[in-house]
PDB file of N, CA and C in Angstrom:
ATOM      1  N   UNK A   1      41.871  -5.947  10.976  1.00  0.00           N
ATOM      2  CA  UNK A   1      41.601  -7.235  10.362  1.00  0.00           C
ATOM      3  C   UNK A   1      40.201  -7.731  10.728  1.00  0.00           C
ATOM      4  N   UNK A   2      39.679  -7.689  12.197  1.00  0.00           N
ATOM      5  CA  UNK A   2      38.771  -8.045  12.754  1.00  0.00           C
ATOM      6  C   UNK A   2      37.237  -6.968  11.876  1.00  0.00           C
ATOM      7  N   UNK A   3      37.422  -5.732  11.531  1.00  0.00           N
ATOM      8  CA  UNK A   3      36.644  -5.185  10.994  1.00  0.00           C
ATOM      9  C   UNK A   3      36.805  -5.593   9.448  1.00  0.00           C
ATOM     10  N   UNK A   4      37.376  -5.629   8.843  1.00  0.00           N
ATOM     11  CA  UNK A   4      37.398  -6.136   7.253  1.00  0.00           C
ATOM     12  C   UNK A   4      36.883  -7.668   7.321  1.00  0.00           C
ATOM     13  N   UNK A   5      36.609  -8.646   8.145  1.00  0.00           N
ATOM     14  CA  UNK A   5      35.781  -9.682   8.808  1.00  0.00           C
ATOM     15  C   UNK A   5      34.247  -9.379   8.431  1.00  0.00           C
ATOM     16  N   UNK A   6      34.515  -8.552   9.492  1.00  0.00           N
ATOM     17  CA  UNK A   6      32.905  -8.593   9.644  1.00  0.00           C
ATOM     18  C   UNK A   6      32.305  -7.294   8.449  1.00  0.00           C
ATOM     19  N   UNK A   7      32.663  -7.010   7.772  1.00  0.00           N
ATOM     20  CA  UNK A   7      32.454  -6.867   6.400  1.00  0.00           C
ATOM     21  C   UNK A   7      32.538  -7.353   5.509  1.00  0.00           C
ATOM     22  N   UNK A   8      32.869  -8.426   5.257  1.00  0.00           N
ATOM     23  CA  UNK A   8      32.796  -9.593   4.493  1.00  0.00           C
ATOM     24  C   UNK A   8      31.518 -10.512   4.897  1.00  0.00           C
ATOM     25  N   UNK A   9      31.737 -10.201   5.902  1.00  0.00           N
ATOM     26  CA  UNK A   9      30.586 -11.283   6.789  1.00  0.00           C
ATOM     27  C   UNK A   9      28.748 -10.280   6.652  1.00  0.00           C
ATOM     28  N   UNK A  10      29.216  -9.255   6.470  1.00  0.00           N
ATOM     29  CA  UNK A  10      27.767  -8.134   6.448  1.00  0.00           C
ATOM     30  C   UNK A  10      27.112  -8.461   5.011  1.00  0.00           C
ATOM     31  N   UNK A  11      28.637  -8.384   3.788  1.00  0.00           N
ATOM     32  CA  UNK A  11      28.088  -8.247   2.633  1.00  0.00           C
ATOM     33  C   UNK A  11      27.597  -9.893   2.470  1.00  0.00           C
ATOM     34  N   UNK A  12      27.972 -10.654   2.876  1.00  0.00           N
ATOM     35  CA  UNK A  12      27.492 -12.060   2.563  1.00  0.00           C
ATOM     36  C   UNK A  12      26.173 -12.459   3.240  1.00  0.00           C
ATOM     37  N   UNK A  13      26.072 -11.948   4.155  1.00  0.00           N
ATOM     38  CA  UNK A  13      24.351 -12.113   4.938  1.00  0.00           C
ATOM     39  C   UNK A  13      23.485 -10.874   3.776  1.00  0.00           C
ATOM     40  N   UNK A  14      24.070  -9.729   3.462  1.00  0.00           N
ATOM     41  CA  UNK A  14      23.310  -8.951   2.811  1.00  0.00           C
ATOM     42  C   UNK A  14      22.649  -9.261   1.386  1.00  0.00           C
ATOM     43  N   UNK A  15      24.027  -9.735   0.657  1.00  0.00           N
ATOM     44  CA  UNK A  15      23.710 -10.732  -0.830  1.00  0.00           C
ATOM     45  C   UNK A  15      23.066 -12.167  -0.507  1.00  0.00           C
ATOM     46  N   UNK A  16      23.017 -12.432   0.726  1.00  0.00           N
ATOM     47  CA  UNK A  16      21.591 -13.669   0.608  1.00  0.00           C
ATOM     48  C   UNK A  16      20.420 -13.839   1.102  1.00  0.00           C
ATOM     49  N   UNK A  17      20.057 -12.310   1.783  1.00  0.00           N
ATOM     50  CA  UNK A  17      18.788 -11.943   2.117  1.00  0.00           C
ATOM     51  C   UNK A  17      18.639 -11.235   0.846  1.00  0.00           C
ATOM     52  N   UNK A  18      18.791 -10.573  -0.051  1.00  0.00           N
ATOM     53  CA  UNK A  18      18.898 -10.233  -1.516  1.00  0.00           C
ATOM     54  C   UNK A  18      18.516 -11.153  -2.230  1.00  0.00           C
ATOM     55  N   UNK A  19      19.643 -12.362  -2.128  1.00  0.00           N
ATOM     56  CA  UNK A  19      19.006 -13.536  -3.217  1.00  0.00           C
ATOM     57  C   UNK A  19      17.691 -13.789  -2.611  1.00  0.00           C
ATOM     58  N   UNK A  20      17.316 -14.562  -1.708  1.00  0.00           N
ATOM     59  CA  UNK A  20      16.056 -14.797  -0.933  1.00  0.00           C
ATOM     60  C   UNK A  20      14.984 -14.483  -1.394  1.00  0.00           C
ATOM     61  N   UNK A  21      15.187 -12.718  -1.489  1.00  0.00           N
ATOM     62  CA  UNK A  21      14.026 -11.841  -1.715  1.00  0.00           C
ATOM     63  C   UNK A  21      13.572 -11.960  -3.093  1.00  0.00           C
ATOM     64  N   UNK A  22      14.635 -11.671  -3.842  1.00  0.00           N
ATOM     65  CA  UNK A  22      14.814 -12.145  -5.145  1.00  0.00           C
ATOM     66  C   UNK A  22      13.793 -13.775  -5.759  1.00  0.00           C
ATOM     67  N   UNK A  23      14.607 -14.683  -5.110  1.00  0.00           N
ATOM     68  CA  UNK A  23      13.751 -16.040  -5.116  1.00  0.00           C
ATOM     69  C   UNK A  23      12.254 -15.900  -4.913  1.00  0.00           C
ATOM     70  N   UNK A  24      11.774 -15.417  -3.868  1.00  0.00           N
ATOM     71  CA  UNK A  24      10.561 -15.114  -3.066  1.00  0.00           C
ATOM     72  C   UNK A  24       9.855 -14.403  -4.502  1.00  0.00           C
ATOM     73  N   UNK A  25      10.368 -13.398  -4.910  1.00  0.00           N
ATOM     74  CA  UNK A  25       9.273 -12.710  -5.842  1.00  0.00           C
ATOM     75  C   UNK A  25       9.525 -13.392  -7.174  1.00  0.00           C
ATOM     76  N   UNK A  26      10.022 -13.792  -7.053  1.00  0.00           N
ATOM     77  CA  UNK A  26       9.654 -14.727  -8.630  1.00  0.00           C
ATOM     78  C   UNK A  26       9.144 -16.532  -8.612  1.00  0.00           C
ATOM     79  N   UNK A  27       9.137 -16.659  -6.996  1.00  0.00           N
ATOM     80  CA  UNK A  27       8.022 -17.710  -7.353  1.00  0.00           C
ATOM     81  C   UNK A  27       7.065 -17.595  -6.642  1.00  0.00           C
ATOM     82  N   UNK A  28       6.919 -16.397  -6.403  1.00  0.00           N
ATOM     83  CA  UNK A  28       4.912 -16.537  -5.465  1.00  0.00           C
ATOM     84  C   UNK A  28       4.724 -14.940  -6.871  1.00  0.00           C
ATOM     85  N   UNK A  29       5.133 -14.056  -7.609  1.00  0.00           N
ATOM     86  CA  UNK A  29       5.378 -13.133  -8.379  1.00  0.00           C
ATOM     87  C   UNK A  29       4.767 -11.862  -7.434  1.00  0.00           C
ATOM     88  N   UNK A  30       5.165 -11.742  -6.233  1.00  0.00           N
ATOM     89  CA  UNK A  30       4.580 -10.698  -5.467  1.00  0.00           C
ATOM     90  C   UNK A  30       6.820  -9.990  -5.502  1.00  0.00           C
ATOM     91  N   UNK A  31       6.546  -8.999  -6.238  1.00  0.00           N
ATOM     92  CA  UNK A  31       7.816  -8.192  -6.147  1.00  0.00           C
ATOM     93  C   UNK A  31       7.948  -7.114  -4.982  1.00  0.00           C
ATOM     94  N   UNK A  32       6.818  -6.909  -4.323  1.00  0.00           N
ATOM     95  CA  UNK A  32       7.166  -6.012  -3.425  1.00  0.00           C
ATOM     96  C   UNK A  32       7.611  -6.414  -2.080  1.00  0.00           C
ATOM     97  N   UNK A  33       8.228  -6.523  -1.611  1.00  0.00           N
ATOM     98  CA  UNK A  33       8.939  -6.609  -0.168  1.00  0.00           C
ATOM     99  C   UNK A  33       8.963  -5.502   0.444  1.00  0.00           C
ATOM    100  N   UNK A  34       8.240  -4.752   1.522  1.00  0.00           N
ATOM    101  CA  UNK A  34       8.613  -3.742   2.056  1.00  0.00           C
ATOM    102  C   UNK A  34       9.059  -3.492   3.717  1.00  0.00           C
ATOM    103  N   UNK A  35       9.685  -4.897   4.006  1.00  0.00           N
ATOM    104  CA  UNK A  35      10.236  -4.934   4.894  1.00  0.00           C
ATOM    105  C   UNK A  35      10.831  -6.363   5.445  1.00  0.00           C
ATOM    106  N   UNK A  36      11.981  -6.394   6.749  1.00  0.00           N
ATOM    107  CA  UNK A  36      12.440  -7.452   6.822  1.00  0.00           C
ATOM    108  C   UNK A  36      12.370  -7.517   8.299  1.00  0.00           C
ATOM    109  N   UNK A  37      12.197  -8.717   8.654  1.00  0.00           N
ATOM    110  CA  UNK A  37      11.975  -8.692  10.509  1.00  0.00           C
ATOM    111  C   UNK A  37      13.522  -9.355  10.992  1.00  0.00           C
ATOM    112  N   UNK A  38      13.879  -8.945  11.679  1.00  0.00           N
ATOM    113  CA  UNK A  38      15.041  -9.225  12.202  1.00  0.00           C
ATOM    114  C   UNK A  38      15.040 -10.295  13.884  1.00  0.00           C
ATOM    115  N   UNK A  39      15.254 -11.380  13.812  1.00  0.00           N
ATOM    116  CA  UNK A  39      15.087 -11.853  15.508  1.00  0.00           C
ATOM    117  C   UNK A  39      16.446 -12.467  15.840  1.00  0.00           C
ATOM    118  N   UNK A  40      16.847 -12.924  16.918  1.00  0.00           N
ATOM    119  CA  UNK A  40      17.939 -13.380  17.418  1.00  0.00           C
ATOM    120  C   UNK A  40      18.763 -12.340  18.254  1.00  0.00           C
ATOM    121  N   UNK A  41      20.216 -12.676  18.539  1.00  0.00           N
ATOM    122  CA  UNK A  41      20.639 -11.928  18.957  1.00  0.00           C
ATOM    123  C   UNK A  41      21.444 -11.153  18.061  1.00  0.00           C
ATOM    124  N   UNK A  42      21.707 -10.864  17.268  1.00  0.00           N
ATOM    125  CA  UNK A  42      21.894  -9.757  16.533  1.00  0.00           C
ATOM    126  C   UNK A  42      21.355  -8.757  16.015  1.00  0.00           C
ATOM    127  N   UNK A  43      19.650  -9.548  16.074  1.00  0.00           N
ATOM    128  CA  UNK A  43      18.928  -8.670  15.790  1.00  0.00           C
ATOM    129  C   UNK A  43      18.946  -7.154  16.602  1.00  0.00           C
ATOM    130  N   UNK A  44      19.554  -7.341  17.707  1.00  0.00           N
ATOM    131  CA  UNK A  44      19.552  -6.123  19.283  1.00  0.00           C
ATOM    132  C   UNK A  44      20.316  -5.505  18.461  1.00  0.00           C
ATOM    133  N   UNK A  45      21.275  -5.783  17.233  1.00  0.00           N
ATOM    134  CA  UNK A  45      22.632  -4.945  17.070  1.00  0.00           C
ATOM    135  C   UNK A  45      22.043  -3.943  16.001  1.00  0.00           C
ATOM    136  N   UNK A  46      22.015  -2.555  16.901  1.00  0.00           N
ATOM    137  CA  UNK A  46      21.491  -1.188  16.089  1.00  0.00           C
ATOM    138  C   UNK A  46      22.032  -1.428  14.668  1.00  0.00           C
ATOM    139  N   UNK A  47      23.582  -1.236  14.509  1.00  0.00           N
ATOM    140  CA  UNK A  47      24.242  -1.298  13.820  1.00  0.00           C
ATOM    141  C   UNK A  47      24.113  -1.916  12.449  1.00  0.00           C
ATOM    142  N   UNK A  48      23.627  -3.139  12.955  1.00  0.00           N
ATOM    143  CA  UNK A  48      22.928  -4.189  11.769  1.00  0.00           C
ATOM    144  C   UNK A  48      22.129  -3.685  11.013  1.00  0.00           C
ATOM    145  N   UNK A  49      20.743  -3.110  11.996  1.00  0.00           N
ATOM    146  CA  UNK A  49      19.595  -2.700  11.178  1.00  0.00           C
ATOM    147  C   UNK A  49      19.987  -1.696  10.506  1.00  0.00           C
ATOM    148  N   UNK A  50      20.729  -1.102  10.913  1.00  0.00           N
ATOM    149  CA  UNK A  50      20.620   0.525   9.826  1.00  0.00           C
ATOM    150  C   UNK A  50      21.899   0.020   8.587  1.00  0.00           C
ATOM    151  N   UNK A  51      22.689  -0.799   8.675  1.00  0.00           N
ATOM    152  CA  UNK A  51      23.245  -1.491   7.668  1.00  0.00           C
ATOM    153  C   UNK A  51      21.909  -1.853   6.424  1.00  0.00           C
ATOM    154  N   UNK A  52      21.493  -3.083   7.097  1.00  0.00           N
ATOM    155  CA  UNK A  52      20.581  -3.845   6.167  1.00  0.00           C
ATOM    156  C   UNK A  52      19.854  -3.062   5.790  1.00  0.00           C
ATOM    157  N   UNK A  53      18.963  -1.783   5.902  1.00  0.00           N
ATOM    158  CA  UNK A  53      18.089  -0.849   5.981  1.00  0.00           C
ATOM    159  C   UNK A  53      18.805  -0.104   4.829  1.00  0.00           C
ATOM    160  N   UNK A  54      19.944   0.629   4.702  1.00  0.00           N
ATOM    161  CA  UNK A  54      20.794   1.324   4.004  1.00  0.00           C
ATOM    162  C   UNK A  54      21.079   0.346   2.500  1.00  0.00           C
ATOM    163  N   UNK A  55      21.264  -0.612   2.902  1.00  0.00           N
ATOM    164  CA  UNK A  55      22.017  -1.544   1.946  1.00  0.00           C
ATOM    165  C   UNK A  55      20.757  -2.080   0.821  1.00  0.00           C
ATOM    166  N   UNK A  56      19.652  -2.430   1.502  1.00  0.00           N
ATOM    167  CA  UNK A  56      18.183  -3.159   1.221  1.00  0.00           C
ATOM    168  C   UNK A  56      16.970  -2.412   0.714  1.00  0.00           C
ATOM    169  N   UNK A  57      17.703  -1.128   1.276  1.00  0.00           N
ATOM    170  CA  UNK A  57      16.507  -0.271   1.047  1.00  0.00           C
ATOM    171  C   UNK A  57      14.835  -0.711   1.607  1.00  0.00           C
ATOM    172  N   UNK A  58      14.884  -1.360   2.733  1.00  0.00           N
ATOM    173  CA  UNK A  58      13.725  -1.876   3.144  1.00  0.00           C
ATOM    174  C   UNK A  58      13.686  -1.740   4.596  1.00  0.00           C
ATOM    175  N   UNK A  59      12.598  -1.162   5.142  1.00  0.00           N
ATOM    176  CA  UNK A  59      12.658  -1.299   6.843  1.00  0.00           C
ATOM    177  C   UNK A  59      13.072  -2.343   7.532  1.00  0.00           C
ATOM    178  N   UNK A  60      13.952  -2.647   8.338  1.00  0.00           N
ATOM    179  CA  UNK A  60      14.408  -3.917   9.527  1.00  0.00           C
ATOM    180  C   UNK A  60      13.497  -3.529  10.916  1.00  0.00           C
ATOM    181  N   UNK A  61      13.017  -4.297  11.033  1.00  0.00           N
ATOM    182  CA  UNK A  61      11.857  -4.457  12.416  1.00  0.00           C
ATOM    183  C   UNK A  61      12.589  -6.050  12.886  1.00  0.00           C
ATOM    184  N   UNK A  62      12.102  -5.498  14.317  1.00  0.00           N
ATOM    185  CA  UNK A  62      12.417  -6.210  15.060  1.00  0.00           C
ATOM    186  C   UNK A  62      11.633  -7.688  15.194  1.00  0.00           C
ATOM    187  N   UNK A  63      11.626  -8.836  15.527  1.00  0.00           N
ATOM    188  CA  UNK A  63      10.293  -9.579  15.537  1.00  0.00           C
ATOM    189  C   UNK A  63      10.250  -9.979  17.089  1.00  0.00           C
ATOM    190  N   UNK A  64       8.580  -9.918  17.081  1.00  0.00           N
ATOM    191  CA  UNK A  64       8.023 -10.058  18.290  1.00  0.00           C
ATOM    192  C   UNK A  64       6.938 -11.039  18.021  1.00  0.00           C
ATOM    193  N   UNK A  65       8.048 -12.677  18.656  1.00  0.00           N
ATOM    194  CA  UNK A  65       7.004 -13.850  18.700  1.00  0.00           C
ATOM    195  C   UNK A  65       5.895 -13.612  18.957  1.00  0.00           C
ATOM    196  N   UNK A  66       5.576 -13.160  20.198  1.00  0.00           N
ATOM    197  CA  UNK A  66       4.574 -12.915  21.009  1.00  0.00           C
ATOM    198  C   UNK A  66       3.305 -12.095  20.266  1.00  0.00           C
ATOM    199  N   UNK A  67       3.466 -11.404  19.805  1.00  0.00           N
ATOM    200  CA  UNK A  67       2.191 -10.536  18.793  1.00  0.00           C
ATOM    201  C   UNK A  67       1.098 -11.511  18.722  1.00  0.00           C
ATOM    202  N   UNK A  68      -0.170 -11.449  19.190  1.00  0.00           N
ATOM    203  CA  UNK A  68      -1.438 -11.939  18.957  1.00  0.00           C
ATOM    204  C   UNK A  68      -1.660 -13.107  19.777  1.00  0.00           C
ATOM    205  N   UNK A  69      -0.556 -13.274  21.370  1.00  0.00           N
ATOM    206  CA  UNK A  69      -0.676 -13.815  21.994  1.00  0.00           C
ATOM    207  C   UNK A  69      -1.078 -13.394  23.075  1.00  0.00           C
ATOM    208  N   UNK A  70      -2.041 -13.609  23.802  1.00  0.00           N
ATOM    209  CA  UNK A  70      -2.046 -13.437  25.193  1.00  0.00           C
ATOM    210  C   UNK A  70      -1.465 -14.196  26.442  1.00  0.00           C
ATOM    211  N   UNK A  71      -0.519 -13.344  26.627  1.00  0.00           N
ATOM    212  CA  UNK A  71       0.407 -14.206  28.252  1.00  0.00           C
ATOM    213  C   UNK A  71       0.025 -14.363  29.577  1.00  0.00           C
ATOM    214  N   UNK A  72       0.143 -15.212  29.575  1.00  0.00           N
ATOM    215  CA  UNK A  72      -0.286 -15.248  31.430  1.00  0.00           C
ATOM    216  C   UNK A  72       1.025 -14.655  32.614  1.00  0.00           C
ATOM    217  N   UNK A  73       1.737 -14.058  31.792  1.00  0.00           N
ATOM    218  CA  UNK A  73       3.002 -13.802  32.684  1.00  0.00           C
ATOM    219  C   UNK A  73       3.287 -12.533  32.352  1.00  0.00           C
ATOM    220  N   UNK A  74       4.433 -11.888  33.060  1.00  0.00           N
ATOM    221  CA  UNK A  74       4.838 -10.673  32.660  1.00  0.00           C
ATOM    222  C   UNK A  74       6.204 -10.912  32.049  1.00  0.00           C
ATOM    223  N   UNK A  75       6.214 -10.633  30.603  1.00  0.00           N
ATOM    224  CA  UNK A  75       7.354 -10.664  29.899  1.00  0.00           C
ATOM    225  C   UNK A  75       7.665  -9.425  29.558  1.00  0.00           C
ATOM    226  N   UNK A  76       8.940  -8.633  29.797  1.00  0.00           N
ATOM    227  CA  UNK A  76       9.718  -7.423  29.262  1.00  0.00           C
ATOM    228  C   UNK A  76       9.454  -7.289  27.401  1.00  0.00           C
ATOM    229  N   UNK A  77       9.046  -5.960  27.650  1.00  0.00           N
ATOM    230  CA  UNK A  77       8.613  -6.142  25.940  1.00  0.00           C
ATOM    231  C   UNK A  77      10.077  -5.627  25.054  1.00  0.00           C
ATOM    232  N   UNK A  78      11.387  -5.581  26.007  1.00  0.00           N
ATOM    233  CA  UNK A  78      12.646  -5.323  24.968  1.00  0.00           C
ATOM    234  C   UNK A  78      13.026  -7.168  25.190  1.00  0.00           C
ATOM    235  N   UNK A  79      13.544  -7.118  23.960  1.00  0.00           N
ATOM    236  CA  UNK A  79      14.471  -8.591  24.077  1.00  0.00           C
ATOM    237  C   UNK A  79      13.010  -9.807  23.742  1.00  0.00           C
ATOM    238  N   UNK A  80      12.126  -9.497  22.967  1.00  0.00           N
ATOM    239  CA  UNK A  80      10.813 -10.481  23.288  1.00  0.00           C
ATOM    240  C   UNK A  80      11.705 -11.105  21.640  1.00  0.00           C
ATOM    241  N   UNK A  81      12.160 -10.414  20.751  1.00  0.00           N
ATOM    242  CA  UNK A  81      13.269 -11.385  19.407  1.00  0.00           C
ATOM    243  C   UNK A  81      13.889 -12.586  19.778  1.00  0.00           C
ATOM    244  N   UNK A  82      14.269 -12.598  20.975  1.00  0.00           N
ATOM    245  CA  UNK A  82      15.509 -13.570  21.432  1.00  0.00           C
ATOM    246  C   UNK A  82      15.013 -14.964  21.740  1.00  0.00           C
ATOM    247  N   UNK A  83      13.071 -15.174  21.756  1.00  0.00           N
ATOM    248  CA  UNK A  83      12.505 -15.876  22.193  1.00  0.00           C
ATOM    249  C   UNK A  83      11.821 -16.424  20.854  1.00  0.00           C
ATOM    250  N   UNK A  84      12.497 -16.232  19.559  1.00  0.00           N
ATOM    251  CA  UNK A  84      11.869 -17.103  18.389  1.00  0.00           C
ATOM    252  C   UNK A  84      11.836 -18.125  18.244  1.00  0.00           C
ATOM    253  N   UNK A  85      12.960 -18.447  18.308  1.00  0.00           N
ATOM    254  CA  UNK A  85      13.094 -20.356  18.167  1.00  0.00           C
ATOM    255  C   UNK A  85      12.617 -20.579  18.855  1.00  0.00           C
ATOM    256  N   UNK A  86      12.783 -20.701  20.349  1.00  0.00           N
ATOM    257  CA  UNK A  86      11.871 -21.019  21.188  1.00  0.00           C
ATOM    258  C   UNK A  86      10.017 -21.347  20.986  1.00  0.00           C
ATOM    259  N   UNK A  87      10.204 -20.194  20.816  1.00  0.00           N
ATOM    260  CA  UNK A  87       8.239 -20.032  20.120  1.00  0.00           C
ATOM    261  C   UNK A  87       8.371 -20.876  19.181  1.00  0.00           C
ATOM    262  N   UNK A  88       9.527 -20.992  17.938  1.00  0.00           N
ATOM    263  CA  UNK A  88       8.623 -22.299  17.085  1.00  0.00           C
ATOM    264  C   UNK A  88       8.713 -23.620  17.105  1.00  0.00           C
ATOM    265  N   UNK A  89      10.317 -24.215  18.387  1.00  0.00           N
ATOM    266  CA  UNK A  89       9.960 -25.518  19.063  1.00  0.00           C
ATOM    267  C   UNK A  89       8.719 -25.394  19.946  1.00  0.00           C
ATOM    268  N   UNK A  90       8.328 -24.612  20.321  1.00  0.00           N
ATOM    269  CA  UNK A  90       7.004 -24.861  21.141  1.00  0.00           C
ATOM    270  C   UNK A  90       5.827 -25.475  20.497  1.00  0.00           C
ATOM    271  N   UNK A  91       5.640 -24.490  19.927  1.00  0.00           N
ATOM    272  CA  UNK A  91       4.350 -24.725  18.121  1.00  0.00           C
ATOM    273  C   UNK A  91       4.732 -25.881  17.396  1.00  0.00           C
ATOM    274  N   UNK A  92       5.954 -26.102  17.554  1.00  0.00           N
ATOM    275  CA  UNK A  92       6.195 -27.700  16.399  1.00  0.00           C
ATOM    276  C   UNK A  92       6.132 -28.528  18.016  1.00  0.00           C
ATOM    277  N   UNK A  93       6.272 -28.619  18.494  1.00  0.00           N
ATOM    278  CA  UNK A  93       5.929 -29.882  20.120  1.00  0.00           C
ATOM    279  C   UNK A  93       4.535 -29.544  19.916  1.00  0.00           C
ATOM    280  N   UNK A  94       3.464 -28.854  20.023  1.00  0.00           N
ATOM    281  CA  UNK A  94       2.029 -28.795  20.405  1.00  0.00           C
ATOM    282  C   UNK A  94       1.832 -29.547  19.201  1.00  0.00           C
ATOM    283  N   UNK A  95       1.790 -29.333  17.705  1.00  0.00           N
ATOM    284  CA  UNK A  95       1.296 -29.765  16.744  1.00  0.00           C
ATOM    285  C   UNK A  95       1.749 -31.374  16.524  1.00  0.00           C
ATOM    286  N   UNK A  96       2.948 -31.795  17.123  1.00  0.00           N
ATOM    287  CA  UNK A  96       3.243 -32.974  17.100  1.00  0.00           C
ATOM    288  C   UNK A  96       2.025 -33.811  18.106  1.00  0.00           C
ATOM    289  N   UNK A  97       1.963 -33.038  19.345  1.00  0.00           N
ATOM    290  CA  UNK A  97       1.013 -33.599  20.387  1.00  0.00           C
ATOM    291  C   UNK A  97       0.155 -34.137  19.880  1.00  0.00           C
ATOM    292  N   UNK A  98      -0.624 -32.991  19.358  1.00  0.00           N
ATOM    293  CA  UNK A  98      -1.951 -32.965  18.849  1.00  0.00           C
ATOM    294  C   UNK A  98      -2.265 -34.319  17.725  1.00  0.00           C
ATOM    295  N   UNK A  99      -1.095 -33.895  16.630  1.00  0.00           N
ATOM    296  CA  UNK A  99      -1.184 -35.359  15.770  1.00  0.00           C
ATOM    297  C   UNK A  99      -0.996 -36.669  16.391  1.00  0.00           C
ATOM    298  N   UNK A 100      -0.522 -36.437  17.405  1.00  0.00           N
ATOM    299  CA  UNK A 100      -0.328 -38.194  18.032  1.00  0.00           C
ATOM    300  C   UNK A 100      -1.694 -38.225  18.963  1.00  0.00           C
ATOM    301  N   UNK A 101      -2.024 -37.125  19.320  1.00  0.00           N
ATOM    302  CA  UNK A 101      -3.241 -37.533  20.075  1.00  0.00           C
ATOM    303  C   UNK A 101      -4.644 -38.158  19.548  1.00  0.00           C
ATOM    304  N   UNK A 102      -4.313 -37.598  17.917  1.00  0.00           N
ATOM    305  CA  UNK A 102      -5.814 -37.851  17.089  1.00  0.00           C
ATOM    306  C   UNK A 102      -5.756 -39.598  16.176  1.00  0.00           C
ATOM    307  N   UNK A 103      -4.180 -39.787  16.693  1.00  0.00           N
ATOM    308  CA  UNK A 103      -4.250 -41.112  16.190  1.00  0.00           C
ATOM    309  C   UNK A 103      -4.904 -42.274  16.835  1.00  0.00           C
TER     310      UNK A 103
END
């Protein structure tokens, strides 16, 4: 039961990254998509990617906030997906700063 779940649950994330893509190329008219970044914690789930990959016909990559940042720390470069949201409450707090600062 628990697997006929989460196949229901695969094909419904799958048909709305589909629609999405779909949406996406018909209002910017760029039809090519040749890939999808995956972050969170599911993103870790092998399983997923080679689903969506199979299903999408499009590479699943992992996303790595961090790309084109330089850190002052040592962060593990597995698990750097799990730190998205994070990264974009950060970036939406700085840009808020900034606008209240220039007022």
């Amino acid at each position: 039961e628990s697997d006929t779940a989460c196949h229901v649950q695969l094909d419904t994330l799958t048909r709305e990254i589909n629609r999405s893509v779909r949406f996406y190329a018909k209002e910017t008219g760029h039809s090519q998509i040749d890939r999808v970044y995956l972050c969170g914690g599911g993103a870790l789930d092998a399983g997923l990617r080679s689903h969506l990959e199979s299903v999408l016909h499009m590479k699943c990559m992992l996303f790595d906030p961090f790309t084109g940042l330089t850190l002052k720390c040592d962060l593990p470069a597995a698990g750097r997906e799990l730190y998205t949201q994070a990264m974009g409450m950060a970036f939406r707090g700085i840009n808020e700063l900034l606008q209240n600062q220039s007022k």
